[in-house]
Protein backbone atom coordinates (compact mmCIF):
# COMPACT_ATOMS: atom_id res chain seq x y z
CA UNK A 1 101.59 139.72 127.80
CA UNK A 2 105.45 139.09 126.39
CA UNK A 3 107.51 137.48 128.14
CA UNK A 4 109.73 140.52 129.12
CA UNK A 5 106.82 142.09 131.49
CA UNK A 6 107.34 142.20 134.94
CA UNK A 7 105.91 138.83 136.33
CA UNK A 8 105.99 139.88 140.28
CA UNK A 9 102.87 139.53 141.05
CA UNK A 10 102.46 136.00 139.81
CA UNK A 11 102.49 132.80 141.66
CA UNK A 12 105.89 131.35 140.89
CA UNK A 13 107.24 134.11 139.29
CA UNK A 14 110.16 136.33 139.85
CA UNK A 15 111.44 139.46 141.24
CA UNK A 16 114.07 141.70 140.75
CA UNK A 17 115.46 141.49 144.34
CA UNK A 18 115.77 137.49 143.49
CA UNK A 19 117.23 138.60 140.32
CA UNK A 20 121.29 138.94 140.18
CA UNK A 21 123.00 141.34 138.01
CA UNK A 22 122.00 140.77 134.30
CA UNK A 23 118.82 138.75 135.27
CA UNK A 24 120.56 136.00 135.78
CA UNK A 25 120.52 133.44 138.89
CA UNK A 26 123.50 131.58 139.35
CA UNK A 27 121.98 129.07 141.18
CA UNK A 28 118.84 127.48 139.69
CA UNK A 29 118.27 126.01 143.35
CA UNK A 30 116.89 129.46 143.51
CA UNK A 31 114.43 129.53 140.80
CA UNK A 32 110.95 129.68 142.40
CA UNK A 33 108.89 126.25 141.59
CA UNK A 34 106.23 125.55 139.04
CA UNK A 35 102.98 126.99 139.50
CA UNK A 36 101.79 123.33 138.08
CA UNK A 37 98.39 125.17 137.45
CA UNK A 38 96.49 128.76 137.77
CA UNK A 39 95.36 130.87 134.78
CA UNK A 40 98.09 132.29 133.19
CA UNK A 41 99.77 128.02 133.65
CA UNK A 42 96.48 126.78 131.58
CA UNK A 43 96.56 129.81 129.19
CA UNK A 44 99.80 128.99 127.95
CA UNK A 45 98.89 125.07 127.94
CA UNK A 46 95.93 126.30 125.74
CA UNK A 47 98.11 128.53 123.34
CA UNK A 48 100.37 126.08 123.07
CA UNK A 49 97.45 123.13 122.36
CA UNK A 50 96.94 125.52 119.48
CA UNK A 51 100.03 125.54 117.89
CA UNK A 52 99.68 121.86 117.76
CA UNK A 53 96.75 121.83 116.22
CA UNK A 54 97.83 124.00 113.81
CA UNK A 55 101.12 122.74 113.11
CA UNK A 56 101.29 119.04 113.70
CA UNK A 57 97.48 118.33 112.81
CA UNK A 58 98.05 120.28 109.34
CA UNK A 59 101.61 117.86 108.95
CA UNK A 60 98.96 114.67 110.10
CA UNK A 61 97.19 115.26 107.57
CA UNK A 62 99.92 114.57 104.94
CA UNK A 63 98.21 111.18 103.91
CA UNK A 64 95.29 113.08 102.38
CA UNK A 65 97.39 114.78 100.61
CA UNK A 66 99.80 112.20 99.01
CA UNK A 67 97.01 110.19 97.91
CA UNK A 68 95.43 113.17 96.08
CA UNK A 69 98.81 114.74 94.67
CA UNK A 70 99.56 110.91 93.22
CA UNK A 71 96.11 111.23 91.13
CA UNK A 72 96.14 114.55 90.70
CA UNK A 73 99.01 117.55 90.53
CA UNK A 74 102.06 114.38 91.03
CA UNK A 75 99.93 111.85 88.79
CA UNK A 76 102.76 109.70 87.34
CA UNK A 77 105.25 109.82 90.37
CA UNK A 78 106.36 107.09 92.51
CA UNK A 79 104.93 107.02 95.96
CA UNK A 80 108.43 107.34 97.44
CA UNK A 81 109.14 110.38 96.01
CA UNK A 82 105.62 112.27 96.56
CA UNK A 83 106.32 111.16 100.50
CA UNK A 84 109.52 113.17 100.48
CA UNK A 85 107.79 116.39 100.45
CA UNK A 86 106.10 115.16 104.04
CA UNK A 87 109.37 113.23 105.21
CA UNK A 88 111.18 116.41 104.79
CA UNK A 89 108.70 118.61 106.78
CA UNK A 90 108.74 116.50 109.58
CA UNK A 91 112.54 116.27 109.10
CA UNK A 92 112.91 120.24 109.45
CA UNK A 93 110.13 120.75 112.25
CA UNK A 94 112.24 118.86 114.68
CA UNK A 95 115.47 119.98 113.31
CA UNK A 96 114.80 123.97 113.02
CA UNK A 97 113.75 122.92 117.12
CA UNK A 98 116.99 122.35 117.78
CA UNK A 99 117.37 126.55 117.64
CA UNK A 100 114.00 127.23 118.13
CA UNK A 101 114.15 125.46 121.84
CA UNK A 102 117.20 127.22 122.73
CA UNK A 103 115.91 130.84 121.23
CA UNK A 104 112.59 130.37 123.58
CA UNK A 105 115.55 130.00 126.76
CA UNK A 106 117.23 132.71 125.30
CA UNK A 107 114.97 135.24 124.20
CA UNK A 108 111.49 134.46 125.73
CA UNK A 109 108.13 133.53 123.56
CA UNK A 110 108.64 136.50 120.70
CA UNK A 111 110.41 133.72 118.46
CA UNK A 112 106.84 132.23 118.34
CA UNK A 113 105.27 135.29 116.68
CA UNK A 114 107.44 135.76 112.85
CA UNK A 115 107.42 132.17 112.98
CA UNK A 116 103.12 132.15 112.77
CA UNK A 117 103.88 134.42 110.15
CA UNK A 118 105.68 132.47 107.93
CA UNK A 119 103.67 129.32 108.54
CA UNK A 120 100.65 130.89 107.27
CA UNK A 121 102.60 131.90 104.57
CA UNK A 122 103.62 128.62 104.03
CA UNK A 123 100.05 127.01 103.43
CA UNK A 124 99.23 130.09 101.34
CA UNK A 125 102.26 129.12 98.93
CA UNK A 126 100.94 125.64 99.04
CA UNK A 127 97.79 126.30 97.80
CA UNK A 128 99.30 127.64 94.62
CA UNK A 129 101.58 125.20 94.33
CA UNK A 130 101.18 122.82 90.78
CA UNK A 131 104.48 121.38 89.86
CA UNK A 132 106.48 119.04 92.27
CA UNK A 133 109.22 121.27 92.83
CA UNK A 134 106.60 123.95 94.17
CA UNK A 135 105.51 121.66 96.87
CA UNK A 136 108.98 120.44 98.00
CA UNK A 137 109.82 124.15 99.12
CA UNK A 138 106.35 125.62 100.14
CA UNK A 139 105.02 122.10 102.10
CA UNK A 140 108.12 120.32 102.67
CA UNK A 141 111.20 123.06 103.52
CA UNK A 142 109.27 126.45 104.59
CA UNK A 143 106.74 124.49 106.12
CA UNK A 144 108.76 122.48 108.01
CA UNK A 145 111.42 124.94 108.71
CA UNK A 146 108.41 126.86 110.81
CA UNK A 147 106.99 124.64 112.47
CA UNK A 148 109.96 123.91 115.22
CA UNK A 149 109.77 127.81 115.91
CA UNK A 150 106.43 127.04 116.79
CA UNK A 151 105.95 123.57 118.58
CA UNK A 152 109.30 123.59 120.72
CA UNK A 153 108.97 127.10 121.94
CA UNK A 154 105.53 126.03 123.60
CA UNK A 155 106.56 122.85 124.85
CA UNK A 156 109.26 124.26 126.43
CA UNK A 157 106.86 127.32 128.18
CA UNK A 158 104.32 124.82 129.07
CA UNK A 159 107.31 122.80 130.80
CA UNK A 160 108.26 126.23 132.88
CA UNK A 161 104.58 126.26 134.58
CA UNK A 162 104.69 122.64 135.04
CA UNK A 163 107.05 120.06 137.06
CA UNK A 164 104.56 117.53 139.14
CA UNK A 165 101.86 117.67 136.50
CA UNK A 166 104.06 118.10 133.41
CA UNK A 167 103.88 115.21 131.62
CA UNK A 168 100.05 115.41 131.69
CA UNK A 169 100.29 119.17 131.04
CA UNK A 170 102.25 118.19 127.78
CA UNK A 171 100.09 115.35 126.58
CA UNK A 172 97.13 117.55 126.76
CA UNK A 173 99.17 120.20 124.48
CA UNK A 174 100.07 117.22 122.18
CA UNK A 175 96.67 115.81 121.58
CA UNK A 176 96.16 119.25 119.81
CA UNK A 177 97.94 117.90 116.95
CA UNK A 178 95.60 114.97 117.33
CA UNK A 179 92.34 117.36 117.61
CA UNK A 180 94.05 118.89 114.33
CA UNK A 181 94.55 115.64 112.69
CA UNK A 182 90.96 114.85 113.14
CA UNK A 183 89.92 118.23 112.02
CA UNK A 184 91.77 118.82 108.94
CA UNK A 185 91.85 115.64 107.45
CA UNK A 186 88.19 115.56 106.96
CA UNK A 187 87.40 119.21 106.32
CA UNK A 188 90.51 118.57 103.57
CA UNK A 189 88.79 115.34 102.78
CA UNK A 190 85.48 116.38 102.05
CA UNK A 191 86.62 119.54 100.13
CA UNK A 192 88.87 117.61 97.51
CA UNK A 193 86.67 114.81 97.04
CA UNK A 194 83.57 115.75 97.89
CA UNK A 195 82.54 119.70 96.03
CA UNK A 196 83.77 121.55 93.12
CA UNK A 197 86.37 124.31 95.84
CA UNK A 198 89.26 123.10 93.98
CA UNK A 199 92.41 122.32 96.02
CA UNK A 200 94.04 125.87 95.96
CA UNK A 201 91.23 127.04 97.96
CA UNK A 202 90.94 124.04 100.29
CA UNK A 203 94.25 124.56 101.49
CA UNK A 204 93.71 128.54 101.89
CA UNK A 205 90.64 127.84 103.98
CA UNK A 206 92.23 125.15 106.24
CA UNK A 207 94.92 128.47 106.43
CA UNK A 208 92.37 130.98 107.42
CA UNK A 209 91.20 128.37 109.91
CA UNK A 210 94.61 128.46 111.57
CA UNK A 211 94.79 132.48 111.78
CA UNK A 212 93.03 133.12 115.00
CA UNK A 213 94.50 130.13 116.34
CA UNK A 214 98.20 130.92 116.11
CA UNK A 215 96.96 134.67 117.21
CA UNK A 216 95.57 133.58 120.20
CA UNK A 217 98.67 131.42 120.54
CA UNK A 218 101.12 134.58 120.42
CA UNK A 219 99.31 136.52 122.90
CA UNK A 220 98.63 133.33 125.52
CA UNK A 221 101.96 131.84 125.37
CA UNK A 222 105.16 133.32 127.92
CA UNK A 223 108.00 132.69 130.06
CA UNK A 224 108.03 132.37 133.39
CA UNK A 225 111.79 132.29 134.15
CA UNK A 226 114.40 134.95 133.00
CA UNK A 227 116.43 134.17 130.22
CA UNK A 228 120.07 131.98 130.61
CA UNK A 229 122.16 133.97 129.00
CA UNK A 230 124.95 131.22 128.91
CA UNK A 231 126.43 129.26 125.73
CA UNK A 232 123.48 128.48 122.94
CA UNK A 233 123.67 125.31 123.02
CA UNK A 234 124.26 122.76 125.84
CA UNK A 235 127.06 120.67 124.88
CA UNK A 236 127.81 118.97 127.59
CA UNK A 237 124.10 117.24 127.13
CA UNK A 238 126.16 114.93 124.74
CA UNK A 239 128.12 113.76 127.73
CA UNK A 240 125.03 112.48 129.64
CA UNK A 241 124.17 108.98 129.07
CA UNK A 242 120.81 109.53 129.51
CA UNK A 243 120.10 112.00 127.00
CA UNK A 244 122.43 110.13 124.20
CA UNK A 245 120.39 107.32 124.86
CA UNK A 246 116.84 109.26 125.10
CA UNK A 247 117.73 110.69 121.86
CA UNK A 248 118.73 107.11 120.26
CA UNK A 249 115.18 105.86 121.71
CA UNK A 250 113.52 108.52 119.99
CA UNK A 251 115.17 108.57 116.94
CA UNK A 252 114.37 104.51 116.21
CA UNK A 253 110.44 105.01 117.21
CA UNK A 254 110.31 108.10 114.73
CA UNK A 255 111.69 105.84 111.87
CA UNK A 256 109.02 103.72 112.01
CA UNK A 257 105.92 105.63 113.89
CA UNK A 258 104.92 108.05 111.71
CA UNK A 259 104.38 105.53 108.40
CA UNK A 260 100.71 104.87 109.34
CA UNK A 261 99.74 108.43 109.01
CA UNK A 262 101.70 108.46 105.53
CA UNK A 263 100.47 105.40 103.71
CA UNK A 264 96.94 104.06 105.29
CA UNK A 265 95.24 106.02 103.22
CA UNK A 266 97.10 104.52 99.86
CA UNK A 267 96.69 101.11 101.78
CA UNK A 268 93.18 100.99 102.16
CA UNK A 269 92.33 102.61 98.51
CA UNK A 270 94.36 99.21 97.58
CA UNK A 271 91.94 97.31 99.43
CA UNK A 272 89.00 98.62 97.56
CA UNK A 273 88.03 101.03 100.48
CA UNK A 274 86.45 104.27 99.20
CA UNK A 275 88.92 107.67 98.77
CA UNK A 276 86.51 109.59 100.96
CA UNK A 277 86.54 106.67 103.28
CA UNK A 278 90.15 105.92 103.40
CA UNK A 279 91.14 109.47 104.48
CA UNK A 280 88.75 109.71 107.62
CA UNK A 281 91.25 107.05 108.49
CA UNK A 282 93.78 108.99 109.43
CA UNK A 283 91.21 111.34 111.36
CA UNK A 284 90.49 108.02 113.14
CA UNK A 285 94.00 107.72 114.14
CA UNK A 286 94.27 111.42 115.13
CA UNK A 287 91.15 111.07 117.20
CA UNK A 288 92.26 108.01 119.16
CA UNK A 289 95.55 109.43 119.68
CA UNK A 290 93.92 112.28 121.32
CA UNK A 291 93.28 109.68 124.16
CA UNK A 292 96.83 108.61 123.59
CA UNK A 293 98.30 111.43 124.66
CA UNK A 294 96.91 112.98 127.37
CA UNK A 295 96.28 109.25 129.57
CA UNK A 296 100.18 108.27 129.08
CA UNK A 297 100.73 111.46 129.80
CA UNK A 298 98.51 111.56 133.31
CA UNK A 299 99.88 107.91 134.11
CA UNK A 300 103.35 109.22 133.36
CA UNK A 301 103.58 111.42 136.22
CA UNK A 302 102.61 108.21 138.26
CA UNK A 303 104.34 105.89 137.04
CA UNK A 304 107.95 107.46 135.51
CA UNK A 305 108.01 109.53 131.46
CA UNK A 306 110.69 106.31 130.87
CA UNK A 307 108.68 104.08 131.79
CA UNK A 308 105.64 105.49 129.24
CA UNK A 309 108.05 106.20 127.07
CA UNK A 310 109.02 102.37 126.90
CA UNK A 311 105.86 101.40 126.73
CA UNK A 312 104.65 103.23 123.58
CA UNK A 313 108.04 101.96 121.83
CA UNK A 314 106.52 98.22 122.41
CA UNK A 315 103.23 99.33 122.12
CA UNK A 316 102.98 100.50 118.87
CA UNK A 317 105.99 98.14 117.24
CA UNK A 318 103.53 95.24 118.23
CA UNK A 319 100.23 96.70 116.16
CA UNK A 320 102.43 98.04 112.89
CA UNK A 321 103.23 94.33 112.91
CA UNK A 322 99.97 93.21 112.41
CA UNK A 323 98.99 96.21 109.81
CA UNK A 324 99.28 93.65 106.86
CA UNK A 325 96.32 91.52 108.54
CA UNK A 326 93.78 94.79 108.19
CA UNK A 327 92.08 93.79 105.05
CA UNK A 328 88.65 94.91 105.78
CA UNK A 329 87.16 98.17 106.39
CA UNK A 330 85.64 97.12 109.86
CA UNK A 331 89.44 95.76 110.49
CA UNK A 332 90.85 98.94 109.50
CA UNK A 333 88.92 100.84 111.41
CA UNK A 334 89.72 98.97 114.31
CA UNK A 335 93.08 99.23 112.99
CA UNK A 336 93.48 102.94 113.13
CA UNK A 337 91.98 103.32 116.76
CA UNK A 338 94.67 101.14 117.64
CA UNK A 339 97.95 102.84 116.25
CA UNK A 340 96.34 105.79 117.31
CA UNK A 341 96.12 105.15 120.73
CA UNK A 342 99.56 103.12 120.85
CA UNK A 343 101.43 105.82 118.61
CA UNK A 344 100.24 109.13 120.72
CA UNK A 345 102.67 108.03 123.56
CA UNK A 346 105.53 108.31 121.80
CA UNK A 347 105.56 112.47 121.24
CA UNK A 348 104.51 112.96 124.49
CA UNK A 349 106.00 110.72 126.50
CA UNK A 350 109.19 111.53 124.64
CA UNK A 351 109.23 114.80 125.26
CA UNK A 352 108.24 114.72 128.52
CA UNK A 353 111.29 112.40 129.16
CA UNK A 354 113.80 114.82 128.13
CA UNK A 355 112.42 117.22 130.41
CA UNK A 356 114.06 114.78 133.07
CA UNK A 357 117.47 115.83 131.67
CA UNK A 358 118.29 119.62 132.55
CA UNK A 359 118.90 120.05 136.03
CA UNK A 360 118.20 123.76 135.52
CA UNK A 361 114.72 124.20 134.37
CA UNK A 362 115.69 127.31 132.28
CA UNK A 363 117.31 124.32 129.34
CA UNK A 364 114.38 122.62 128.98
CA UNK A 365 113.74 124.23 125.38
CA UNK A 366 117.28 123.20 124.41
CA UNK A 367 116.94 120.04 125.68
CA UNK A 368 113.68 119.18 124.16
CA UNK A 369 114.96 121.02 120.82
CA UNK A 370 118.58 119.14 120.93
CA UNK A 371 117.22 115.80 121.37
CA UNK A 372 114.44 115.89 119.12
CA UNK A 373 116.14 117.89 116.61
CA UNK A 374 118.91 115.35 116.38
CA UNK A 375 115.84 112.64 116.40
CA UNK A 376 114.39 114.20 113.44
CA UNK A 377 117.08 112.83 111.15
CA UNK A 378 113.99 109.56 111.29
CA UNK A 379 111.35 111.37 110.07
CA UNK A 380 113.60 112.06 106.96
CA UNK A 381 114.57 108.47 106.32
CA UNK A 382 111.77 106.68 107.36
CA UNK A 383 108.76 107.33 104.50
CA UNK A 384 110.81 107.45 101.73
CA UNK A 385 112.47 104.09 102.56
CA UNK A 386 109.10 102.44 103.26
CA UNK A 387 107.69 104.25 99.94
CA UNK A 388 110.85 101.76 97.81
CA UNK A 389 109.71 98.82 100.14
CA UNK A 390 105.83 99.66 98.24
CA UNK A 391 107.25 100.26 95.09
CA UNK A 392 109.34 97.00 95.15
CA UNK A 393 107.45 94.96 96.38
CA UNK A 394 103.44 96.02 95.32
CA UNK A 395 102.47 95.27 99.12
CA UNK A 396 103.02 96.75 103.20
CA UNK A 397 104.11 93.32 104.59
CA UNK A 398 107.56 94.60 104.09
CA UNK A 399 106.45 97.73 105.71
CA UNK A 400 104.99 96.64 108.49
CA UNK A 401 108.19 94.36 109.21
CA UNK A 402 110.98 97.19 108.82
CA UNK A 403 108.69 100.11 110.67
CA UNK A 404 107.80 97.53 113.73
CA UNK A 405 111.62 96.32 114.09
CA UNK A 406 113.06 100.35 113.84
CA UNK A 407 109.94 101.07 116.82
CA UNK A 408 110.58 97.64 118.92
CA UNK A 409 114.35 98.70 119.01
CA UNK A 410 113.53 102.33 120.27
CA UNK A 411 111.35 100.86 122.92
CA UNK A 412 114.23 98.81 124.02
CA UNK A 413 116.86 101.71 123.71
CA UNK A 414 114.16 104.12 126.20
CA UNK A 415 114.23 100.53 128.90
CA UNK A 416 117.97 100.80 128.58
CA UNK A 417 118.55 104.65 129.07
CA UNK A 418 116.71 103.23 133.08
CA UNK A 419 119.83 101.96 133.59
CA UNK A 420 121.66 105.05 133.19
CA UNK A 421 119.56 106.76 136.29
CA UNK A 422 120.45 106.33 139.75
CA UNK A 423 116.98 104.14 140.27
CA UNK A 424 118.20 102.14 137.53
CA UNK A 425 115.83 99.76 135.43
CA UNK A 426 113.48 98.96 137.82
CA UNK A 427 113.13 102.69 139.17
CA UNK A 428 109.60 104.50 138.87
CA UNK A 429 111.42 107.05 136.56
């Protein structure tokens, strides 16, 4: 079904005698509510859980792959540089969202279908890849470029079907990337490490994997409201405190949440753990996030996406402090369950909480895509700034420190942007 099919008959949906000239309501008062559940609701949760899977679980798994490109393909290159072919694909994924989000308002769900295209593409290309230059624009810029045509599209349908029950609605899309993180990193794992495949055809299987998942993804994943046919972007966004400040929040916790899943790997080989071994870590990480994202996301709806969004700021600054103390692999274990679980909140409890911005729900996807696009800007600093502090100084102490003050200051930004709301910083918001 695309998004463009008459809708009438659904719950929540529109018809043409609601419909003013052009499609367009002038007042989105008007707009019929959420559904917050049915079929078609769950089917475009699912397609959009999908996505996730395929797009941020392949990106989580970027760990397995630095430590295998720095003894293989990359043997001889400093860690900070291999890590700039992930920082840059996370850098893009939220950036390209900042038109992918406002296409989706725009133009409905069809944005999501050359965009599966090309990120197939993209891990086809990486499979051949062999020099370092190769992997920078296959993994890190068409990759990455994709992947916000993919992920911010279906947030923002998922947030059209959902208003009571949307923060849960979007934690359980989120821990798809978590499902995916589990997933790949151990099928990757165990097929670099562990049998004579070879890493070209590795990466093409975890791609023919991803296929029917994206496919099902297309045909699941629609619109509920008519297009805004407005400006592109929303400018005046930029003149609401509490998105500037929502961004801000987001932007410090990115600088510093996303290191685990780049270095524990390279940590724990440097603590004698096992190759094999040290990449189910990040699997561990993906699989406690899973619970991560969907209970924030549930208690959210209780209890205010600030408030959770707060919370996983402090949350996770408080256990990358302690990373330099995991020595052991029983204590790294217990490690990675931990920044798993703290770390989930922050994607979907951020997202979530710029859903509170738009007062008409047909911005969301240019909300979502603004602020985390601008937020992205992190993701490209971050790694390769925490791959000099490694190369400096031959340890994560200095890690550890930097990440958990960048996080611990986003946490505190997200308490502040409270204020900016009429219930203010004790509000259930």
């Amino acid at each position: 079904m695309s998004s463009s099919e008459p809708e009438i008959q659904e719950k929540g949906s529109l018809s043409s005698v609601e419909l003013g000239q052009g499609g367009e309501i002038a007042n989105p008062s008007k707009l019929p509510e959420a559904p917050d559940g049915g079929l078609r609701a769950w089917l475009v949760a699912a397609g959009a859980c999908c996505v996730f899977f395929s797009a941020l679980g392949f990106a989580n798994a970027f760990g397995v792959f630095e430590e295998y490109y720095l003894t293989h393909q990359l043997k001889g290159e400093s860690p900070d540089k291999v890590a700039w072919i992930g920082s840059l694909a996370i850098f893009l994924q939220f950036l390209s969202g900042t038109v992918g989000g406002p296409l989706f308002d725009r133009f409905g769900a069809w944005v999501l279908r050359p965009a599966a295209v090309l990120y197939v593409l993209s891990i086809m290309l990486t499979s051949l890849c062999k020099e370092y230059w190769q992997f920078m624009l296959a993994q890190g810029v068409l990759m990455g470029s994709v992947m916000g045509f993919l992920q911010f599209p279906a947030m923002a349908a998922v947030s059209q079907f959902f208003s009571k029950k949307r923060a849960a609605a979007l934690g359980v899309v989120v821990a798809g990337s978590s499902i995916g993180g589990v997933v790949i990193p151990i099928a990757l794992s165990k097929m670099l490490n562990d049998s004579s495949i070879g890493f070209g055809w590795s990466v093409r299987i975890i791609g023919f994997i991803i296929i029917p998942l994206l496919g099902f993804a297309c045909v699941t994943i629609t619109s509920r409201l008519p297009p805004r046919t407005t400006s592109f972007f929303v400018w005046h966004a930029f003149k609401e405190p509490k998105f500037v400040l929502l961004t801000a929040s987001l932007f410090f916790m990115l600088l510093g949440a996303f290191i685990p899943l780049f270095y524990i790997p390279t940590y724990a080989v440097s603590k004698g753990v096992d190759p094999t071994l040290a990449s189910y870590l990040l699997a561990i990480i993906n699989a406690a996030s899973i619970f991560g994202r969907v209970i924030p996301g549930v208690l959210a709806d209780r209890f205010g996406r600030l408030n959770m969004a707060a919370f996983g700021g402090f949350a996770t600054a408080i256990v990358i402090f302690c990373w330099d103390k995991a020595e052991t692999t029983a204590a790294l274990v217990v490690y990675s369950i931990a920044i798993g679980f703290s770390s989930g909140t922050i994607i979907s409890a951020g997202s979530a909480a710029f859903t509170e911005c738009p007062k008409d729900p047909r911005d969301l996807g240019t909300y979502i895509g603004m602020g985390m696009g601008l937020s992205s800007f992190a993701g490209l600093i971050g790694p390769p700034v925490n791959g000099v502090l490694v190369s400096k100084y031959g340890g994560f102490f200095q890690v550890s420190i930097f990440s958990g003050v960048m996080v611990l200051v986003g946490g505190f930004i997200a308490l502040a942007t409270k204020a900016a709301t009429p219930k203010g910083l004790l509000g259930r918001i």
